[in-house]
N, C-alpha and C. Protein backbone atom coordinates (compact mmCIF):
# COMPACT_ATOMS: atom_id res chain seq x y z
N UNK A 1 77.81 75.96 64.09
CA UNK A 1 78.60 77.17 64.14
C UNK A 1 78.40 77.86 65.50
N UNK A 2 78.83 78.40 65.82
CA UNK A 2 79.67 79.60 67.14
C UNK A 2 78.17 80.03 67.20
N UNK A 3 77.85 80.60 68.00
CA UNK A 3 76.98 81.95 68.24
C UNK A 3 77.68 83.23 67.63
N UNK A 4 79.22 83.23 68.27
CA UNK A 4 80.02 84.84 68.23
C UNK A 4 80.07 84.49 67.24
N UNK A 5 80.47 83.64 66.26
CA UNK A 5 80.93 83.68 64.82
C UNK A 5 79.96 84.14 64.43
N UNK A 6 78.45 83.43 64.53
CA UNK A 6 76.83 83.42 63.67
C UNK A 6 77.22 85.60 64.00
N UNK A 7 77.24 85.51 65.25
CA UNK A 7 76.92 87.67 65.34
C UNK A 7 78.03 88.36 64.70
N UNK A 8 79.15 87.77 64.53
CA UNK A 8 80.28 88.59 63.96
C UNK A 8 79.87 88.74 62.15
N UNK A 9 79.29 87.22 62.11
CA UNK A 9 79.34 87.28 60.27
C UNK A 9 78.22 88.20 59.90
N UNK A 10 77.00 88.30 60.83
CA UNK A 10 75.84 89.12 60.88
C UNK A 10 76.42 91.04 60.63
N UNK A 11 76.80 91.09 61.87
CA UNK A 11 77.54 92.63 62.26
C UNK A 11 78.43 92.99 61.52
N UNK A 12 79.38 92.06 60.44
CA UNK A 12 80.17 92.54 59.80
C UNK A 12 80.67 92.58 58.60
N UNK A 13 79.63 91.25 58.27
CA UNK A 13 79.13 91.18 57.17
C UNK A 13 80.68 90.74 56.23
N UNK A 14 81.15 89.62 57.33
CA UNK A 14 82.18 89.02 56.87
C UNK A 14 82.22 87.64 56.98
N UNK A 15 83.02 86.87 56.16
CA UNK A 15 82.86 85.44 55.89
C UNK A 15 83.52 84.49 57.23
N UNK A 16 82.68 83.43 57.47
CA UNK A 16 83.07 82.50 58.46
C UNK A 16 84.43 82.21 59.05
N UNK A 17 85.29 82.58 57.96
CA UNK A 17 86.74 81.98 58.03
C UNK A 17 87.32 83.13 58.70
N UNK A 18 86.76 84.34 58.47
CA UNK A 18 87.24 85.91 59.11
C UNK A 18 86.80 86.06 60.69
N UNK A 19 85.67 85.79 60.30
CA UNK A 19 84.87 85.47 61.87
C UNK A 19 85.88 85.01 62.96
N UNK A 20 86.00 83.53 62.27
CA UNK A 20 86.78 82.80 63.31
C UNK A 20 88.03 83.32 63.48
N UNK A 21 89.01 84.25 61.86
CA UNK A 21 90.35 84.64 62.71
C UNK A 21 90.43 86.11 63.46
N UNK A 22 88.99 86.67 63.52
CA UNK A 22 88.97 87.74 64.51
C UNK A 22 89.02 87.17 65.93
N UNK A 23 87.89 86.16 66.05
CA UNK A 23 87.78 85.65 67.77
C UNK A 23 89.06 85.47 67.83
N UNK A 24 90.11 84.68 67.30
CA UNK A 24 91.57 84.19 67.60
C UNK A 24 92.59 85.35 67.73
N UNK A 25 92.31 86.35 67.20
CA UNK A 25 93.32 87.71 66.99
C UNK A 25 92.74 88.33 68.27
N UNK A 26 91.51 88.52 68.77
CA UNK A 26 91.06 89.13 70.51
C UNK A 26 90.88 88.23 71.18
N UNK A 27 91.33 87.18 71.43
CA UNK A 27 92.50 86.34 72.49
C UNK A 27 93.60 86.33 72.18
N UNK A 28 94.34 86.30 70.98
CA UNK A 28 95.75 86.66 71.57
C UNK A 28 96.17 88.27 72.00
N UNK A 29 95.25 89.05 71.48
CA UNK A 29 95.60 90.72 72.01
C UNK A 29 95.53 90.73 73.40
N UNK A 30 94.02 90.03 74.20
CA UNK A 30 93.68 89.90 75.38
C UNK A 30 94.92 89.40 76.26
N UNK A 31 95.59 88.36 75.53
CA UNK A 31 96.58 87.49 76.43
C UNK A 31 97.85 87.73 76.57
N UNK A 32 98.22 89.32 75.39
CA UNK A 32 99.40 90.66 75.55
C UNK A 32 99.86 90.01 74.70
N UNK A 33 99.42 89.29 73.44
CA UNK A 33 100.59 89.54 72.13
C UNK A 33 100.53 90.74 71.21
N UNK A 34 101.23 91.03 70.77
CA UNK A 34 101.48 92.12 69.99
C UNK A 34 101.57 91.83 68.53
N UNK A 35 100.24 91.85 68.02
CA UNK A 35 100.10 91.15 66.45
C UNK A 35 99.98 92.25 65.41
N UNK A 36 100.27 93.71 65.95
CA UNK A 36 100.38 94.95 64.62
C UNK A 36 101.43 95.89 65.42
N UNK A 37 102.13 96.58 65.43
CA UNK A 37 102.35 97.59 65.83
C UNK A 37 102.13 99.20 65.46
N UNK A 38 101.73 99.77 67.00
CA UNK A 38 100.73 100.91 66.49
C UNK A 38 101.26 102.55 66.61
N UNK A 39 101.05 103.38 66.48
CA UNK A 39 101.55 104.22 66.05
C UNK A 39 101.44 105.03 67.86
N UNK A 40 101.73 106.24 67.52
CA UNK A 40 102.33 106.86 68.69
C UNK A 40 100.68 107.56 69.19
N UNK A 41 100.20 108.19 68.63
CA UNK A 41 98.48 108.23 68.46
C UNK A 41 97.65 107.03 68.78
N UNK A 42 97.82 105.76 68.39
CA UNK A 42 96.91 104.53 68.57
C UNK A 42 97.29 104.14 70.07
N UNK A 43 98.91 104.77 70.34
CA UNK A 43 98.83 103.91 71.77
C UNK A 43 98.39 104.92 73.04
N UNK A 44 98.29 106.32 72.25
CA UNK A 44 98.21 106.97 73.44
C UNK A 44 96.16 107.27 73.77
N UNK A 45 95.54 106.98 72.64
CA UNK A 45 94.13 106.64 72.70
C UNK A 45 93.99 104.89 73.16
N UNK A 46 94.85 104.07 73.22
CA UNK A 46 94.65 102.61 73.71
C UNK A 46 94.98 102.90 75.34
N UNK A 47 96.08 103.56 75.56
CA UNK A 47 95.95 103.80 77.38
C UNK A 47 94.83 104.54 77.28
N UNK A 48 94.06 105.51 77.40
CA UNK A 48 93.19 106.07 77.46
C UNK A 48 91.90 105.23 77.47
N UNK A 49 91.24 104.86 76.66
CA UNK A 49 90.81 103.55 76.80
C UNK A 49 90.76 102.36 78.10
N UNK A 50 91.54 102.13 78.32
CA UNK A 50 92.06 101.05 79.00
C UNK A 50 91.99 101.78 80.57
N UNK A 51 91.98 102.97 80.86
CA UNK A 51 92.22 103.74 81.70
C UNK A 51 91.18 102.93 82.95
N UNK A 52 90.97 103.41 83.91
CA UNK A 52 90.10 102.93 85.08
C UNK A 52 89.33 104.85 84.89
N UNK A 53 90.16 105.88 84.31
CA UNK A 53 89.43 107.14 84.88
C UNK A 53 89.90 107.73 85.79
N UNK A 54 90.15 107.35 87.25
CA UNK A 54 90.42 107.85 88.01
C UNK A 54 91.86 108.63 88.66
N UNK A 55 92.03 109.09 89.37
CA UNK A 55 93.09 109.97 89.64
C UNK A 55 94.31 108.81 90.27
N UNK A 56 95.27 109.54 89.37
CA UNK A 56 96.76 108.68 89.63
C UNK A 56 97.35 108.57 91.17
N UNK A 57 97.33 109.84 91.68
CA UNK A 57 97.59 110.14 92.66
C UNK A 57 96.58 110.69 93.97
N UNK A 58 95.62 110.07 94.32
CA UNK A 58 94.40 110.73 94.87
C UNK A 58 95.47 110.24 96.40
N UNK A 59 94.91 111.55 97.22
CA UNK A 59 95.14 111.59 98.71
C UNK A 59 94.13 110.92 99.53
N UNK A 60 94.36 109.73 100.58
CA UNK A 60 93.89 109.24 101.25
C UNK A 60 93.22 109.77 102.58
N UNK A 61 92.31 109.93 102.65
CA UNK A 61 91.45 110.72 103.57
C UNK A 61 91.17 109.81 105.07
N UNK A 62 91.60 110.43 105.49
CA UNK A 62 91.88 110.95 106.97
C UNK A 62 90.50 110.07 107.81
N UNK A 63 90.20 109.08 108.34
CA UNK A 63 88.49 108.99 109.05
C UNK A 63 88.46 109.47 110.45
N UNK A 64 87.62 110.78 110.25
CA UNK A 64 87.69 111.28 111.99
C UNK A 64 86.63 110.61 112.64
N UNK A 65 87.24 110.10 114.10
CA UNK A 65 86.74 108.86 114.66
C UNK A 65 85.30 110.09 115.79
N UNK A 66 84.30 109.19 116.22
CA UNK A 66 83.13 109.94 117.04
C UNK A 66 83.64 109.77 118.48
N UNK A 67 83.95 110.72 118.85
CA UNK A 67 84.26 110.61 120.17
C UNK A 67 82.87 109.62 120.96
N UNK A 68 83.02 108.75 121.91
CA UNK A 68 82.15 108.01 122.46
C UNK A 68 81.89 108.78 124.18
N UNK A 69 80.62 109.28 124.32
CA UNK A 69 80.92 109.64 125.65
C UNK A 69 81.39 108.73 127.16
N UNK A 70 80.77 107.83 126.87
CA UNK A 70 80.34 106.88 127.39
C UNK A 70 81.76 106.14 128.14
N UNK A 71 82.38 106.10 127.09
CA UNK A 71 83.60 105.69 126.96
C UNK A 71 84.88 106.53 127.44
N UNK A 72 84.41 107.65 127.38
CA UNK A 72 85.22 109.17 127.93
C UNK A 72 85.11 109.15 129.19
N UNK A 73 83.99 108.76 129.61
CA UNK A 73 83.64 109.06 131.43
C UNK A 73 84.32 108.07 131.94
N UNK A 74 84.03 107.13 131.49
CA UNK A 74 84.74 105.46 132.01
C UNK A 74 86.08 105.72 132.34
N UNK A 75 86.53 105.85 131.15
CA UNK A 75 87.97 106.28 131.27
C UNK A 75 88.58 107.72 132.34
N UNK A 76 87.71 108.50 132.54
CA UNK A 76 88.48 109.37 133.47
C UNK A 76 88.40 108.79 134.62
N UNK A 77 87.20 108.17 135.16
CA UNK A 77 87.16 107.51 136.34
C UNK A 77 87.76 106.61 136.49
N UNK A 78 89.03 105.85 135.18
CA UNK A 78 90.00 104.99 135.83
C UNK A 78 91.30 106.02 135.92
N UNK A 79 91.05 106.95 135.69
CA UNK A 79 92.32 107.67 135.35
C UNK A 79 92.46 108.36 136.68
N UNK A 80 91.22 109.12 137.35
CA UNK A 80 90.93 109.47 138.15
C UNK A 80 90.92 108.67 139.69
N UNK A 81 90.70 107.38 139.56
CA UNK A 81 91.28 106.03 140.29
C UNK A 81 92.48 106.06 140.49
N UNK A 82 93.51 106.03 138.97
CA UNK A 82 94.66 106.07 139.36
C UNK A 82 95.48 107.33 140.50
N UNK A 83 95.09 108.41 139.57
CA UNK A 83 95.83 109.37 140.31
C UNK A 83 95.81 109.93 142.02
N UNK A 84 94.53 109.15 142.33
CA UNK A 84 94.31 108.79 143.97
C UNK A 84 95.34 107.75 144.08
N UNK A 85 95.99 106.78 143.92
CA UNK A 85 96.34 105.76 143.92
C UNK A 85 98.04 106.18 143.54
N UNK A 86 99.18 105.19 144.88
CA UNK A 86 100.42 106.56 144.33
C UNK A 86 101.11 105.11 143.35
N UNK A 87 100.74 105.63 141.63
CA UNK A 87 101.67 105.13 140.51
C UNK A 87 101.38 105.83 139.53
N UNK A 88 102.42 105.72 138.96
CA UNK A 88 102.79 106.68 137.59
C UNK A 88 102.16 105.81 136.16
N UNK A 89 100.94 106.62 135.83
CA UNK A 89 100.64 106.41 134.51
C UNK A 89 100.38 107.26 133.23
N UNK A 90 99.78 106.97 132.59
CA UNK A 90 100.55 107.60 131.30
C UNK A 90 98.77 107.08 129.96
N UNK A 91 98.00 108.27 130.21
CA UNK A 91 96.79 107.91 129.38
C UNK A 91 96.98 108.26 127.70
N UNK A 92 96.30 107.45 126.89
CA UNK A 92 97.11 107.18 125.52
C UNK A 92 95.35 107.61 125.10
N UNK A 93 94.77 108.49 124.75
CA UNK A 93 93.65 108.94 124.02
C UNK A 93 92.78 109.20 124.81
N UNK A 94 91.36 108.45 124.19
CA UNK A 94 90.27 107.72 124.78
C UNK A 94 89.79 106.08 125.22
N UNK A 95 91.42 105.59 124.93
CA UNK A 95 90.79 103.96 125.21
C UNK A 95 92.12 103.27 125.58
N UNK A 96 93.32 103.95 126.19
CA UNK A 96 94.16 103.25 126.64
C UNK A 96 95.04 103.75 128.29
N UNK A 97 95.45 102.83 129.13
CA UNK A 97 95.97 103.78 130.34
C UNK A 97 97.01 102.90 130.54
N UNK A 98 98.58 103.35 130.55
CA UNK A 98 99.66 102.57 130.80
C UNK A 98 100.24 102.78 132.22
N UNK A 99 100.11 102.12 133.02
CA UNK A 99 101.36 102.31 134.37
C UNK A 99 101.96 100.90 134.69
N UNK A 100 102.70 101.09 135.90
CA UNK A 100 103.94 100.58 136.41
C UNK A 100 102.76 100.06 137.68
N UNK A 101 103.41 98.43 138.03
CA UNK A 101 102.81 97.93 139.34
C UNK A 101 103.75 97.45 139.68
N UNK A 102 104.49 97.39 140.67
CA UNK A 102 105.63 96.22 141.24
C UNK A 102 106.74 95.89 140.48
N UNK A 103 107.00 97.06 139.66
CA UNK A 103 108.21 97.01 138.63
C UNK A 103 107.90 96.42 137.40
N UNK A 104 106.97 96.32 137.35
CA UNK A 104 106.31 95.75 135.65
C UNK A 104 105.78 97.22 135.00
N UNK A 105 105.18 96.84 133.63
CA UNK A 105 104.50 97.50 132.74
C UNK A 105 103.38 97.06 132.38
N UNK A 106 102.02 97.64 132.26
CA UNK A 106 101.12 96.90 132.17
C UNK A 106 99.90 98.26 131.49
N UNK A 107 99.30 97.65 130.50
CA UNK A 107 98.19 98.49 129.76
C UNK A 107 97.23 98.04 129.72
N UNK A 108 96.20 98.91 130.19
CA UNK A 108 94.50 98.50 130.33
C UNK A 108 94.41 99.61 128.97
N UNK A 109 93.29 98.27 127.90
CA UNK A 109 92.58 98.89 126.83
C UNK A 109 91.45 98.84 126.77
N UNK A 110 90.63 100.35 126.83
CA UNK A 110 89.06 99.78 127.10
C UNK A 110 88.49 99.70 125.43
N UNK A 111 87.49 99.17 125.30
CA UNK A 111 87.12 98.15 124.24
C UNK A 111 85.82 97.95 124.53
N UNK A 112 84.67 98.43 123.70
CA UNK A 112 83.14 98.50 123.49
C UNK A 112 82.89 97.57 122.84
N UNK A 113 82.19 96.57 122.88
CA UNK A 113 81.73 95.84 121.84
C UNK A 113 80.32 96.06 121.22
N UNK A 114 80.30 95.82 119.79
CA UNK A 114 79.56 96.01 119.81
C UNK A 114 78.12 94.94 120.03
N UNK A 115 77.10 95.51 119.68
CA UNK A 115 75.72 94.52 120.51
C UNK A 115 75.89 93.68 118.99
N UNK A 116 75.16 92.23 119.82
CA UNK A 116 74.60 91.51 118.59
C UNK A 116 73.67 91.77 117.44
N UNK A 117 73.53 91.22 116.10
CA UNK A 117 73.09 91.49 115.50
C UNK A 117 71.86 90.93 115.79
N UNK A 118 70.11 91.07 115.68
CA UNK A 118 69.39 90.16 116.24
C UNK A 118 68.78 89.42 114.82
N UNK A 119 68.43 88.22 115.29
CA UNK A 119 67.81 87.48 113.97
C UNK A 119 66.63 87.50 113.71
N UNK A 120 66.15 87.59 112.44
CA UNK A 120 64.78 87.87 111.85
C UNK A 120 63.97 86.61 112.03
């Protein structure tokens, strides 16, 4: 015999043959058949139930990024390069600088990497 059957007939103090057509009735519920139909109360405590809890509509929060200094200075001193320099560019934050060379378009993105991880 089953284990679940041996704990169901234990816990419920019902006969083998019941046992087995409970396991078969919570796989087909599990697998979305609809073997009773339930009342307007049973279904609104079965979503409930079934729920995860959490909010239907929760607002997605915003991640404010750490300004890098490091990365700030760098960047004015290419920016500051440029504007000695006679072309028209166009700085996009802390990590991007767009101008014009010889009738093209062209964007420098500066980009930190980070350090390796070291091994134990």
């Amino acid at each position: 015999m089953n284990k679940q059957v041996e704990h169901l007939m234990k816990t419920l103090g019902c006969t083998e043959a019941e046992a087995i057509q409970i396991i078969k009735d919570d796989e087909a519920i599990e697998k979305g058949e609809k073997l009773f139909e339930q009342t307007a109360e049973q279904k609104k405590a079965t979503k409930q139930m079934t729920s995860a809890g959490g909010s239907k509509h929760k607002e997605k929060t915003k991640r404010v990024r750490k300004v890098d200094a490091d990365k700030h200075d760098l960047m004015d001193g290419i920016c500051e390069w440029f504007s000695s320099n006679p072309s028209d560019y166009t700085r996009k934050g802390d990590t991007e600088v767009t101008f014009e060379y010889l009738g093209n378009i062209y964007t420098i993105k500066l980009i930190k990497h980070r350090k390796p991880k070291e091994e134990k």
